[in-house]
N, C-alpha and C. Protein backbone atom coordinates (compact mmCIF):
# COMPACT_ATOMS: atom_id res chain seq x y z
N UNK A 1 -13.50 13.84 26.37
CA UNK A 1 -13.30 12.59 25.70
C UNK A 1 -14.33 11.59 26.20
N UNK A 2 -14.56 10.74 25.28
CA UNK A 2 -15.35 9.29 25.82
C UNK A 2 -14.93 8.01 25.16
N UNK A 3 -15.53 7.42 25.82
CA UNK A 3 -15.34 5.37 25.04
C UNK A 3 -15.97 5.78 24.11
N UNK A 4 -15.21 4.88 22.97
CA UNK A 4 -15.74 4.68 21.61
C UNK A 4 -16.80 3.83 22.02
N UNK A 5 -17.94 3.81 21.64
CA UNK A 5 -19.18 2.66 22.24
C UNK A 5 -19.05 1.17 21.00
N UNK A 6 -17.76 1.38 19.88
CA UNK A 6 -17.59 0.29 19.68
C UNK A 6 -16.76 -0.40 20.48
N UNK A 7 -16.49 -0.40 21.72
CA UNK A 7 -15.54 -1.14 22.24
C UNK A 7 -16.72 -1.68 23.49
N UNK A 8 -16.28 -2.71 24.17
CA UNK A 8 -16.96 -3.25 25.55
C UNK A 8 -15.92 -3.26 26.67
N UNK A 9 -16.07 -3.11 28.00
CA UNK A 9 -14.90 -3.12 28.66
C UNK A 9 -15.62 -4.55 29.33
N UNK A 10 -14.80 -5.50 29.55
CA UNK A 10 -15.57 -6.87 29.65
C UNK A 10 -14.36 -7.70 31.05
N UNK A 11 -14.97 -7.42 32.37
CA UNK A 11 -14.19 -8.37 33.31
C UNK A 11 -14.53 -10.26 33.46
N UNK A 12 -13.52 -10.62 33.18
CA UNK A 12 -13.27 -12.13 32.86
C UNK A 12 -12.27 -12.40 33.75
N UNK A 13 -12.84 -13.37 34.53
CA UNK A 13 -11.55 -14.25 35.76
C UNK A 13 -11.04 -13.04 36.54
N UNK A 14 -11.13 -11.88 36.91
CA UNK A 14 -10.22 -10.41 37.55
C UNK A 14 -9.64 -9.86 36.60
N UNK A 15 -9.87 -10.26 35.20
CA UNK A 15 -9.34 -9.63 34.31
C UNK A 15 -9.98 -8.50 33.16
N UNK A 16 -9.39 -7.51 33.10
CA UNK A 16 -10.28 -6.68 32.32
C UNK A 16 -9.88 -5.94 31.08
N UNK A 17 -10.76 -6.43 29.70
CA UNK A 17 -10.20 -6.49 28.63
C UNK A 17 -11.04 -5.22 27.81
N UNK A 18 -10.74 -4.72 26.75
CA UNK A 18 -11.68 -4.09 25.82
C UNK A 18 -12.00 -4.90 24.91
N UNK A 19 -13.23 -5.09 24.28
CA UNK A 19 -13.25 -5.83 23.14
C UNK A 19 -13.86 -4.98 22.02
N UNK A 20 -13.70 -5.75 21.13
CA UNK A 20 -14.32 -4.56 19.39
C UNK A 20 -15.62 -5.40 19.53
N UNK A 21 -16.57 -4.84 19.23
CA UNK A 21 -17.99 -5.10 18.95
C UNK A 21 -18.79 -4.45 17.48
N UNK A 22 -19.67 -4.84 17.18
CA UNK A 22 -20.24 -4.59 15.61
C UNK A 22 -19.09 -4.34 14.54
N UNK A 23 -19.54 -3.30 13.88
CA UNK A 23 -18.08 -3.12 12.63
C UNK A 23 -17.07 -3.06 13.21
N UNK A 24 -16.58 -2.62 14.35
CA UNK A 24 -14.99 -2.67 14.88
C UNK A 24 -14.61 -3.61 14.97
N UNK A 25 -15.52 -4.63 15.59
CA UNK A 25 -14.76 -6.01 15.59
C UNK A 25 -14.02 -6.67 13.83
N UNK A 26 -14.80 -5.72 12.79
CA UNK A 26 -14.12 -6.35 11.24
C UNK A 26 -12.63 -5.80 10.92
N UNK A 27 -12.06 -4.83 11.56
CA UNK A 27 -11.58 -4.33 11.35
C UNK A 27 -10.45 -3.92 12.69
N UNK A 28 -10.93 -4.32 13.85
CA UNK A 28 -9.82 -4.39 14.68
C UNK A 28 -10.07 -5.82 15.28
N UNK A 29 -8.94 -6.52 15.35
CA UNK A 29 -8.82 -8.21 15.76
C UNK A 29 -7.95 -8.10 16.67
N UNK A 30 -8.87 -8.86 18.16
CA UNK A 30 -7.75 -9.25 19.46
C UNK A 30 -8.88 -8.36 20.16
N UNK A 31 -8.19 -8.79 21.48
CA UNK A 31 -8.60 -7.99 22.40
C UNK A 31 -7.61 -6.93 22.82
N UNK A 32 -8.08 -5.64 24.37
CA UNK A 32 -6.50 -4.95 24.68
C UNK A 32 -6.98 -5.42 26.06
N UNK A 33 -6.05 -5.99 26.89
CA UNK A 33 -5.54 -6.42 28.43
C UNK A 33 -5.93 -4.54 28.84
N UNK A 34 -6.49 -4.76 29.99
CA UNK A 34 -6.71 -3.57 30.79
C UNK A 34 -6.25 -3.66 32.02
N UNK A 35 -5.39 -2.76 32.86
CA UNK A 35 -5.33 -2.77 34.17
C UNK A 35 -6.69 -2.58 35.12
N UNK A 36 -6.77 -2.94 36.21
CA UNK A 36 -7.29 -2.45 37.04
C UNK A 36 -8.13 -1.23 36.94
N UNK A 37 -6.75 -0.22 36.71
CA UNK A 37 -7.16 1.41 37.29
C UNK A 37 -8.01 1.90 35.39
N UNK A 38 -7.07 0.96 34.63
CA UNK A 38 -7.54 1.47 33.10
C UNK A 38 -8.92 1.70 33.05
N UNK A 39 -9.30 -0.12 33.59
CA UNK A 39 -10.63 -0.34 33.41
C UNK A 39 -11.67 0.46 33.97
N UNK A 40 -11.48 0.79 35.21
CA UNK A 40 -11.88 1.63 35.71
C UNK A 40 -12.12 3.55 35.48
N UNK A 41 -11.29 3.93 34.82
CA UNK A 41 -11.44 4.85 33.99
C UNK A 41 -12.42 4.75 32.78
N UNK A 42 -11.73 3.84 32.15
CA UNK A 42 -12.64 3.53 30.46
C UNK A 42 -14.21 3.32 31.30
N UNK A 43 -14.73 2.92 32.07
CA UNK A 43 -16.21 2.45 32.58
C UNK A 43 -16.94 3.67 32.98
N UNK A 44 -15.66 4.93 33.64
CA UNK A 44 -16.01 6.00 33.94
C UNK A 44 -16.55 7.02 32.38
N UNK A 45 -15.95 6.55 31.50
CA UNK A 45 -15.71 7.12 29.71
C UNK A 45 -16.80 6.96 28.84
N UNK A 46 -18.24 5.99 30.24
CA UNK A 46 -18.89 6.19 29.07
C UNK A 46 -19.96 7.34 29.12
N UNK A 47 -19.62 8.34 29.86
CA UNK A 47 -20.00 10.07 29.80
C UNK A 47 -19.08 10.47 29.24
N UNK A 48 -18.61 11.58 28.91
CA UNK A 48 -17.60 12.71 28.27
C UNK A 48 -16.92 13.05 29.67
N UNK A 49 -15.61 12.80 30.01
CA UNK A 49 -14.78 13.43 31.06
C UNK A 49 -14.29 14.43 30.27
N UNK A 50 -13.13 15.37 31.09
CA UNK A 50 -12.09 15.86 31.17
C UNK A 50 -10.93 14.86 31.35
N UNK A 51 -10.04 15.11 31.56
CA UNK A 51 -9.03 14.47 31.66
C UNK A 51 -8.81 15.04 33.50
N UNK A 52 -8.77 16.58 33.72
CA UNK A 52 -8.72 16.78 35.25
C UNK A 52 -9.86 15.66 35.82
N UNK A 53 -10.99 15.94 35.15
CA UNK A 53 -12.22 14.93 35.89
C UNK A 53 -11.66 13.50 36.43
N UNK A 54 -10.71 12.81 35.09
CA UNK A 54 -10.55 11.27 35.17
C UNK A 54 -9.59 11.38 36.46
N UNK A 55 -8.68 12.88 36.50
CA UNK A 55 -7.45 12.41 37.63
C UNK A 55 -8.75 13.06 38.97
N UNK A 56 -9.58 13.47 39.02
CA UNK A 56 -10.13 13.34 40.51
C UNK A 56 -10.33 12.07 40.73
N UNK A 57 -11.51 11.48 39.97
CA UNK A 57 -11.87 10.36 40.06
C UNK A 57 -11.50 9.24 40.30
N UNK A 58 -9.56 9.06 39.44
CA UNK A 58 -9.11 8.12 39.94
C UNK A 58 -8.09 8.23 41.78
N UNK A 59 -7.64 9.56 41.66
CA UNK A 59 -7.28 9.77 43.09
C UNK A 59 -8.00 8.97 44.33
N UNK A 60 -9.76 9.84 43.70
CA UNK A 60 -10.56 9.43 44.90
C UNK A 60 -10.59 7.62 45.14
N UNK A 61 -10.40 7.15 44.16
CA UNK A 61 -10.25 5.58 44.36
C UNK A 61 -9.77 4.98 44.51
N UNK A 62 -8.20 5.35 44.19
CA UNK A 62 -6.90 5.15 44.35
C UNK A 62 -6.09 5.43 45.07
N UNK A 63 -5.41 4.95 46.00
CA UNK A 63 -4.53 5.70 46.82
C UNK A 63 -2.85 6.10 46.00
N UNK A 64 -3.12 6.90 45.25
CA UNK A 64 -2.01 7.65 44.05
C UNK A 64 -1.56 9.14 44.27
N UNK A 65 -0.63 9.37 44.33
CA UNK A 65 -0.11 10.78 44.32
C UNK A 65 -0.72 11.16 43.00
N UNK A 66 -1.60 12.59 43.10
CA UNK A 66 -1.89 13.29 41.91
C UNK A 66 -1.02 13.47 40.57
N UNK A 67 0.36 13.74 41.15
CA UNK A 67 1.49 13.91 39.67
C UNK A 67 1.79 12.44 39.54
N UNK A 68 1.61 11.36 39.53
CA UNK A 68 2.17 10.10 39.10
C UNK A 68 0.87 10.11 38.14
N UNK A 69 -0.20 10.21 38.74
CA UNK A 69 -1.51 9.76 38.32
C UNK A 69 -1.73 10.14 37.16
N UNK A 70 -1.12 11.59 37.08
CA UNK A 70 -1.49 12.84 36.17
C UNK A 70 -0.47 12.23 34.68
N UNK A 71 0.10 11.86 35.04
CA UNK A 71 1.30 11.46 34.06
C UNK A 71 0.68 10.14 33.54
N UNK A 72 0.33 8.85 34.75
CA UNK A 72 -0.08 7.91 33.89
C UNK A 72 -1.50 8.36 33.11
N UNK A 73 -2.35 8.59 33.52
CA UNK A 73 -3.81 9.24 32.79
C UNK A 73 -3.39 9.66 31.39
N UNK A 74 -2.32 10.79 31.09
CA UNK A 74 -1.95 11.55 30.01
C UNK A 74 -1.34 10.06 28.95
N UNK A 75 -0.33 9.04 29.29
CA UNK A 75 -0.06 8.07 28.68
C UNK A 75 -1.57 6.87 28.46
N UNK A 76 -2.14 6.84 29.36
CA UNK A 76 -3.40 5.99 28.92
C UNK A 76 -4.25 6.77 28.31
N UNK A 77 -4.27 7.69 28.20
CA UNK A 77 -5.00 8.31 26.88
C UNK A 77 -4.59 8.77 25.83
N UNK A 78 -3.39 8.79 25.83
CA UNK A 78 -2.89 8.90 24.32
C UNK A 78 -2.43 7.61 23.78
N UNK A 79 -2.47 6.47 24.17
CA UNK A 79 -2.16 5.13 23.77
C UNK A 79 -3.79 4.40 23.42
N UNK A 80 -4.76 4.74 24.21
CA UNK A 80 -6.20 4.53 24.16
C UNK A 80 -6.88 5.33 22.83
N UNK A 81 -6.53 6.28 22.83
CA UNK A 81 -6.68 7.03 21.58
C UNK A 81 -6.36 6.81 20.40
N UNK A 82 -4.56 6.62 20.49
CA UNK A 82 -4.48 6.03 19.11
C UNK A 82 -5.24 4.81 18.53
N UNK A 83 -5.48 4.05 19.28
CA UNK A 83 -6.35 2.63 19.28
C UNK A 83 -7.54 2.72 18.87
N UNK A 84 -8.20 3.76 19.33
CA UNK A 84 -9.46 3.98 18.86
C UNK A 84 -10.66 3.84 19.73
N UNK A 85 -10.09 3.38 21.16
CA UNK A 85 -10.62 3.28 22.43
C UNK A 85 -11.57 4.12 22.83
N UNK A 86 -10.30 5.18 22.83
CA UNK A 86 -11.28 6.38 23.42
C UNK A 86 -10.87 7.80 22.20
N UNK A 87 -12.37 8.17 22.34
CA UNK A 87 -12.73 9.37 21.25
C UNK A 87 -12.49 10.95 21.84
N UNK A 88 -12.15 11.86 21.16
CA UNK A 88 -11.44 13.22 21.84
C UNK A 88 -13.13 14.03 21.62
């Protein structure tokens, strides 16, 4: 999977948002609020991961038990996906 490269991952005040850029922005309105760890993934997204890849990566940065991690990763990418965030 990767970032849709119509999106920007954009930190403002400690805060980190996706935004729609060129035609996405006509057609998707608002921004999406990103966590921390999100943002940090999606920035990792703009190569092609795995999904095992994203849970090394965030382990190594995170101090997270692998099965919590593994579980949130699987929900931020299928919620990122439907959105259009991130591409399979």
């Amino acid at each position: 999977m990767v970032k849709n490269p119509c999106f920007e991952i954009v930190d403002i005040a400690d805060e980190h948002v996706a935004v729609p850029v060129g035609e996405e922005a006509k057609s998707f309105h608002g921004v999406v609020a990103l966590s921390g760890a999100a943002a940090f993934l999606l920035k990792k997204l703009e190569t092609p991961k795995s999904q095992e890849e994203l849970l090394t990566l965030l382990t190594q940065e995170y101090d997270v038990a692998p099965e919590l991690a593994k579980e949130d990763i699987g929900k931020l990418i299928r919620t990122l996906s439907e959105m259009g965030i991130i591409l399979e």
